[in-house]
C-alpha atoms as a PDB file:
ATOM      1  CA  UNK A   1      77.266 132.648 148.340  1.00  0.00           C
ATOM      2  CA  UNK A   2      78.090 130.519 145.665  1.00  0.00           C
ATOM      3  CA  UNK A   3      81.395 132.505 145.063  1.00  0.00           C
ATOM      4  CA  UNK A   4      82.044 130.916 148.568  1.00  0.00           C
ATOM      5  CA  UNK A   5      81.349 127.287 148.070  1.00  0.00           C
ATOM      6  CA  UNK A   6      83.537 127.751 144.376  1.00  0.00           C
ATOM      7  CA  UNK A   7      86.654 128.763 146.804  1.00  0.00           C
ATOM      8  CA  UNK A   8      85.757 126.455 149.591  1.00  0.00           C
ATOM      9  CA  UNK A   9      86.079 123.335 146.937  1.00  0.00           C
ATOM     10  CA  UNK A  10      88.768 124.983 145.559  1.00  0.00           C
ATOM     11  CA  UNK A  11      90.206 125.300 148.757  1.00  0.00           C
ATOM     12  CA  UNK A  12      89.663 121.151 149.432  1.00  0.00           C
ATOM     13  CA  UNK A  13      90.806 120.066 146.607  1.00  0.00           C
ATOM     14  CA  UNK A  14      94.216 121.572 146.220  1.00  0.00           C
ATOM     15  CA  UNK A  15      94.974 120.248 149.972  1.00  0.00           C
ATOM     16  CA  UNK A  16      93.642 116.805 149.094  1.00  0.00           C
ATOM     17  CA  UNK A  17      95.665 116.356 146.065  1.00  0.00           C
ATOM     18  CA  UNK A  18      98.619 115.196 147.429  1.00  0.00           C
ATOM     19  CA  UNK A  19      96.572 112.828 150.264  1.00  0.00           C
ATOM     20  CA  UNK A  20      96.041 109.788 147.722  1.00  0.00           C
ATOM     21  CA  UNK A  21      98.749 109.024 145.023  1.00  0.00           C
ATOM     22  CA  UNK A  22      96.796 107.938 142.304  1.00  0.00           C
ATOM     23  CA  UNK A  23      99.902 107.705 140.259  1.00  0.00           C
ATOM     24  CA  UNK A  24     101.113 105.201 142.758  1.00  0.00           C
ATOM     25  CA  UNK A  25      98.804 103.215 143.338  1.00  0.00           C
ATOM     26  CA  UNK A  26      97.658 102.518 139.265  1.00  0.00           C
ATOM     27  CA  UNK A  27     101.254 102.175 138.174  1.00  0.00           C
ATOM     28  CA  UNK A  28     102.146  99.016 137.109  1.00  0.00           C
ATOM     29  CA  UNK A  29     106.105  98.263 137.135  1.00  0.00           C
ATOM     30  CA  UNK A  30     108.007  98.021 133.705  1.00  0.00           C
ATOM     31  CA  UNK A  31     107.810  94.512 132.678  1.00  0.00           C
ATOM     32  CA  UNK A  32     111.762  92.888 132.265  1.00  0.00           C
ATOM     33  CA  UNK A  33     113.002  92.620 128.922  1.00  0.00           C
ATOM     34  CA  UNK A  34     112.210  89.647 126.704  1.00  0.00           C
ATOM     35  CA  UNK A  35     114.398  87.437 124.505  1.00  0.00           C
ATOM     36  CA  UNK A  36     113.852  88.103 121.045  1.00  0.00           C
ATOM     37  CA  UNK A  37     114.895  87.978 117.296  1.00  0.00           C
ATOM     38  CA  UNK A  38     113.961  89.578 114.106  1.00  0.00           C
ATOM     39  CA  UNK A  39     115.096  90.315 110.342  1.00  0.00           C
ATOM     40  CA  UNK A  40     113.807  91.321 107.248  1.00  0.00           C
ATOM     41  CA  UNK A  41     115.281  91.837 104.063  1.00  0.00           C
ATOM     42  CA  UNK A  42     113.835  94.649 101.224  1.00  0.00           C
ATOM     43  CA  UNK A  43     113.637  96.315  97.925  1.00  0.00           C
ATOM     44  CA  UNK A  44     112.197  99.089  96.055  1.00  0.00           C
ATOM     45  CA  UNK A  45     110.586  96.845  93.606  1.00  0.00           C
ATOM     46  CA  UNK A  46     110.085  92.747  93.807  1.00  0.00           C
ATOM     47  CA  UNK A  47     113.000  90.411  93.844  1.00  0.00           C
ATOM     48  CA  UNK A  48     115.703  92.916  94.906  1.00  0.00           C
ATOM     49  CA  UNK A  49     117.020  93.236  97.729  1.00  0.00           C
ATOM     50  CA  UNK A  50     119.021  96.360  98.318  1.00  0.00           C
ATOM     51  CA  UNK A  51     118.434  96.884 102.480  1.00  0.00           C
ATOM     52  CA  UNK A  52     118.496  93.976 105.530  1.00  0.00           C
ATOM     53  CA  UNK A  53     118.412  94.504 109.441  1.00  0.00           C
ATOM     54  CA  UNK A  54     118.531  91.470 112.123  1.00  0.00           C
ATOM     55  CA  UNK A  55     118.633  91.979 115.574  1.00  0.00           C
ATOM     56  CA  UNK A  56     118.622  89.648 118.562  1.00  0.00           C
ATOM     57  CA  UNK A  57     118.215  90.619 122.147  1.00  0.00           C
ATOM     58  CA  UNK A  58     119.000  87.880 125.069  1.00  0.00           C
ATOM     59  CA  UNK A  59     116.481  89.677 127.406  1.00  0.00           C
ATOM     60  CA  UNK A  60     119.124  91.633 129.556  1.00  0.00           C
ATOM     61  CA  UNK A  61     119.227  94.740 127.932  1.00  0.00           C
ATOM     62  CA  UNK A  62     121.652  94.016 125.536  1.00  0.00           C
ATOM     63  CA  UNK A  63     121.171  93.953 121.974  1.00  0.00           C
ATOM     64  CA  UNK A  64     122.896  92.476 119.110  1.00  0.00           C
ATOM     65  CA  UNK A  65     122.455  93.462 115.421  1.00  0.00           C
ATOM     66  CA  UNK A  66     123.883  94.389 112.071  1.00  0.00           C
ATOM     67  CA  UNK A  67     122.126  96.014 108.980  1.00  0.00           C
ATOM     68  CA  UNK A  68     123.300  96.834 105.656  1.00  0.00           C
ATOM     69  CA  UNK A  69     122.076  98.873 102.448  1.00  0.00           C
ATOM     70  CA  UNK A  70     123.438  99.731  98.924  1.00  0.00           C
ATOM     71  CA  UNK A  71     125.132 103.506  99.011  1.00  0.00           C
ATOM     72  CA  UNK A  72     124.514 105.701  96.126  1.00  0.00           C
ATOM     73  CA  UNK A  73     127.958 104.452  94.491  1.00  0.00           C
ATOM     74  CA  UNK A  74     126.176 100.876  94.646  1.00  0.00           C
ATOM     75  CA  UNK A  75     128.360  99.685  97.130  1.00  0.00           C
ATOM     76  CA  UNK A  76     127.435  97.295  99.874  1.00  0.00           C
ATOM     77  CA  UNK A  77     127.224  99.003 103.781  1.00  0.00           C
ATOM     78  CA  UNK A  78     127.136  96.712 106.518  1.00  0.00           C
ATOM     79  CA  UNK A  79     127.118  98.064 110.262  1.00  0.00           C
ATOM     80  CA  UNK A  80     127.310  95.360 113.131  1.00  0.00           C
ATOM     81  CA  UNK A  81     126.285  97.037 116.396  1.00  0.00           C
ATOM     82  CA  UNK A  82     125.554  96.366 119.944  1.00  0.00           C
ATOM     83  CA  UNK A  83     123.210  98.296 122.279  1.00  0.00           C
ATOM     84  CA  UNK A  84     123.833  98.149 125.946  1.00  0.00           C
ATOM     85  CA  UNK A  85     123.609  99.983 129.630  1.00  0.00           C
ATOM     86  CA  UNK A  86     126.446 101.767 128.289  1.00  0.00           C
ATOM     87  CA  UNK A  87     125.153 102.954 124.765  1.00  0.00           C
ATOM     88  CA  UNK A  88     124.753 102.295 121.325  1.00  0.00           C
ATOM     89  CA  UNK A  89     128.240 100.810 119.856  1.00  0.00           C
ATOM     90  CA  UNK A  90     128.329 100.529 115.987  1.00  0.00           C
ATOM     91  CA  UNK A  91     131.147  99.222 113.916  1.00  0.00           C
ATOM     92  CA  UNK A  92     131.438 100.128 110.174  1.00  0.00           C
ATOM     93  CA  UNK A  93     132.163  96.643 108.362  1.00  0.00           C
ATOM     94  CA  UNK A  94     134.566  97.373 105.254  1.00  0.00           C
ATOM     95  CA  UNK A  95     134.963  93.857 104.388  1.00  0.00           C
ATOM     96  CA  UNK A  96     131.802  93.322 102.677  1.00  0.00           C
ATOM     97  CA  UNK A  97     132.178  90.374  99.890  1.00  0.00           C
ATOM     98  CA  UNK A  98     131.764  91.464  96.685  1.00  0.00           C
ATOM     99  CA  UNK A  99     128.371  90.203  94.621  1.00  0.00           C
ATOM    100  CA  UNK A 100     129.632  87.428  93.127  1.00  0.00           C
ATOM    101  CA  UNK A 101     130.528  87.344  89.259  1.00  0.00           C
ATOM    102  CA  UNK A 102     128.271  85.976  86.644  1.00  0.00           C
ATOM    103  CA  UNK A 103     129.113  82.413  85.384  1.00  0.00           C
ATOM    104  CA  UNK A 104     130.510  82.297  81.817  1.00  0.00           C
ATOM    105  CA  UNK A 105     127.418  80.284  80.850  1.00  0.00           C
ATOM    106  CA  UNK A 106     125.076  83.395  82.455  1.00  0.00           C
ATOM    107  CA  UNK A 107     127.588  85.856  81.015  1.00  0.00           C
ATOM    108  CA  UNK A 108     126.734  84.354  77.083  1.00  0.00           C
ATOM    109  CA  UNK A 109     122.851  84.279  77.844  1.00  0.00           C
ATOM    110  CA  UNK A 110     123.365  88.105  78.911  1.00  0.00           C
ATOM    111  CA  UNK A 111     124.908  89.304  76.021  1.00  0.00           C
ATOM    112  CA  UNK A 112     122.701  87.199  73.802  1.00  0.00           C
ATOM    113  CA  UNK A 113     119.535  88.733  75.272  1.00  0.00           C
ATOM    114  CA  UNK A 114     120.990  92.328  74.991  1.00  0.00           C
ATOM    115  CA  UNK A 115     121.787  91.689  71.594  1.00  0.00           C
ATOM    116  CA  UNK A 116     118.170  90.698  70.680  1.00  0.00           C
ATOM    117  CA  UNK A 117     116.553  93.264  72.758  1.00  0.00           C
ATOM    118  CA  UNK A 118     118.759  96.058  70.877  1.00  0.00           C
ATOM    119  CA  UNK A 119     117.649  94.124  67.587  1.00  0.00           C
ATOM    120  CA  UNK A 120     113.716  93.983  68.443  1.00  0.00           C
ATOM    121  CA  UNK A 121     114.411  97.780  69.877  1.00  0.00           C
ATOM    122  CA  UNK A 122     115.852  98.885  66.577  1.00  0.00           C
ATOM    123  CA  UNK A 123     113.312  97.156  64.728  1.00  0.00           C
ATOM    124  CA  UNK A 124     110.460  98.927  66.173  1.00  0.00           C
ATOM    125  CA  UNK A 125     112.200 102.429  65.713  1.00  0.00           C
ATOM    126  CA  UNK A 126     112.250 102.025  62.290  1.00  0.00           C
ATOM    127  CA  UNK A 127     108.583  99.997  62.010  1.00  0.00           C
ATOM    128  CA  UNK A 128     106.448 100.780  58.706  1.00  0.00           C
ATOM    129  CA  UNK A 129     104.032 103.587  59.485  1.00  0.00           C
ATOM    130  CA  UNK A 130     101.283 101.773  56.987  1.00  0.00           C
ATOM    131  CA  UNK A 131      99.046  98.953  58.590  1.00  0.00           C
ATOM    132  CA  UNK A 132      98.162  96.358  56.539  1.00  0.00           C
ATOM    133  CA  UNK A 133      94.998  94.236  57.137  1.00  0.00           C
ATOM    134  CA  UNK A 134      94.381  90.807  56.840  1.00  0.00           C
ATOM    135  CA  UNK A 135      93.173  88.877  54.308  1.00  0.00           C
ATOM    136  CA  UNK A 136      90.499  86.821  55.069  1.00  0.00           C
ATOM    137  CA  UNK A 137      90.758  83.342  54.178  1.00  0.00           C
ATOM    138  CA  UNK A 138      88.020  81.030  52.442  1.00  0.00           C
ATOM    139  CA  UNK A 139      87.037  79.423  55.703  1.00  0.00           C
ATOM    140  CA  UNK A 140      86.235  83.097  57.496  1.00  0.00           C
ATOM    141  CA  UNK A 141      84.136  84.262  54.274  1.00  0.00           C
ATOM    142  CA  UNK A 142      82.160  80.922  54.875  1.00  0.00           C
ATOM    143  CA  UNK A 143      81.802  81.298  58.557  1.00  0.00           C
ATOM    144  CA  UNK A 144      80.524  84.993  58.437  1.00  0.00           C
ATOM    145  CA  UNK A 145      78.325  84.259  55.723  1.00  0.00           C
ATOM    146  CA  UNK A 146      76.399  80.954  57.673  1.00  0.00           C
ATOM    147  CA  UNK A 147      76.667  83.642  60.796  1.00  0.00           C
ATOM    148  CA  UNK A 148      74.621  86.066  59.023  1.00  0.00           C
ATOM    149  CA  UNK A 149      72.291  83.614  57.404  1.00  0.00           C
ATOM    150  CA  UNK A 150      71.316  82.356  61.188  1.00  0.00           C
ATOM    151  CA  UNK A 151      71.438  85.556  62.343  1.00  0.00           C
ATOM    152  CA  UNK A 152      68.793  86.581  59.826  1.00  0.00           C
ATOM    153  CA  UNK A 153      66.597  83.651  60.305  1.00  0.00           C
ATOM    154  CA  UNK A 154      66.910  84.136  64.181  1.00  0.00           C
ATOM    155  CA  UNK A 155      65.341  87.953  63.307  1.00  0.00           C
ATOM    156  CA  UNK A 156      62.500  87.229  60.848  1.00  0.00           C
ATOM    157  CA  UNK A 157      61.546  84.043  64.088  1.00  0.00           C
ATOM    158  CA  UNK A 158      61.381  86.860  66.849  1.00  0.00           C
ATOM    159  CA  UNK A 159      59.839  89.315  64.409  1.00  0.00           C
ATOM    160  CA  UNK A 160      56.938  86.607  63.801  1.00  0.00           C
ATOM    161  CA  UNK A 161      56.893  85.894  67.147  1.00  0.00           C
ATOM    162  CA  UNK A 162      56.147  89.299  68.024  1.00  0.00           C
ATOM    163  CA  UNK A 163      53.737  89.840  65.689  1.00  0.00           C
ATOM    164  CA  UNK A 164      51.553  86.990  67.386  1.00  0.00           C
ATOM    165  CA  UNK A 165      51.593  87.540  70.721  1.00  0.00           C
ATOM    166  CA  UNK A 166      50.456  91.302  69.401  1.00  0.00           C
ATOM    167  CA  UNK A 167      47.314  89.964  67.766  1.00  0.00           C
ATOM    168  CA  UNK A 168      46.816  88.096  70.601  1.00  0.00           C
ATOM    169  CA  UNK A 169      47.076  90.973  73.120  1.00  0.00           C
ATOM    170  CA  UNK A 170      46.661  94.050  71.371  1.00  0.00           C
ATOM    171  CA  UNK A 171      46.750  96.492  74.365  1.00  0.00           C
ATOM    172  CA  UNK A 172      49.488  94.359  76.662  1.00  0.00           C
ATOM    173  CA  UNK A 173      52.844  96.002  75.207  1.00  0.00           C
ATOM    174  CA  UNK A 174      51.188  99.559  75.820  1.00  0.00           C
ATOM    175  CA  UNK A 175      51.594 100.485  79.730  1.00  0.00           C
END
């Protein structure tokens, strides 16, 4: 019996299937393309940029863009592209502009900090191994000494202190 009802409602529910298009009837159409616009520029670590991409779409379909990176000979690589109906159309752009040179002003300030850094470089290479301490002046003897005098008389107060409130309460510090 119920091996009967399992292939009855078996039965029903193959030949209903197609009766009511669910897909149909839930299915929303694809909204039209939208306008839009983007870019970004990026590095591998802050304040350089070695990778941008901008894009702009006029909400037909077709898109407008260009992005560029630094190859592994550091050279600049800019692709302008567009993306239509009839496919994705990229154009290698070879004319790139150089980074532009250093001033002769930014040129002396690099040589002059490479010239120190090699000095404070070659400097701590060849550092003494021996540390030397320092000498402590008049003025720090006198401070540590009136720091340990206050300190002391601080100790011998709360010692007192102690003392009393333990003749006054013998039995309240034991738990």
């Amino acid at each position: 019996m119920l091996s009967r009802v399992l292939l009855i409602s078996t039965v029903l529910s193959i030949s209903f299937a197609g009766i009511i298009p669910v897909e149909e009837e839930y299915s929303t159409p694809p909204a039209p393309p939208k306008p839009y616009a983007f870019g970004y520029a990026a590095g591998r670590f802050p304040g350089h940029i070695d990778r941008t991409h901008s894009e702009v779409s006029d909400g037909s379909g077709v898109v407008q863009g260009s992005y560029s990176y630094v190859d592994p000979s550091f050279q600049i690589r800019k692709v302008d592209y567009v993306a239509d109906q009839y496919g994705f159309h990229p154009v290698l752009n070879k004319n790139v502009p150089d980074l532009p040179s250093d001033t002769p002003a930014v040129a002396a300030a690099k040589e002059r900090h490479l010239v120190q850094y090699s000095r404070i470089a070659d400097a701590h290479q060849h550092a003494p191994q021996v540390a030397t301490l320092p000498v402590e002046t008049r003025a720090v003897q006198y401070a540590k000494n009136k720091h340990f005098d206050l300190f002391e008389k601080i100790a011998e107060e709360h010692a007192r202190i102690a003392a009393e409130r333990e003749a006054q309460h013998p039995n309240s510090l034991e738990h």
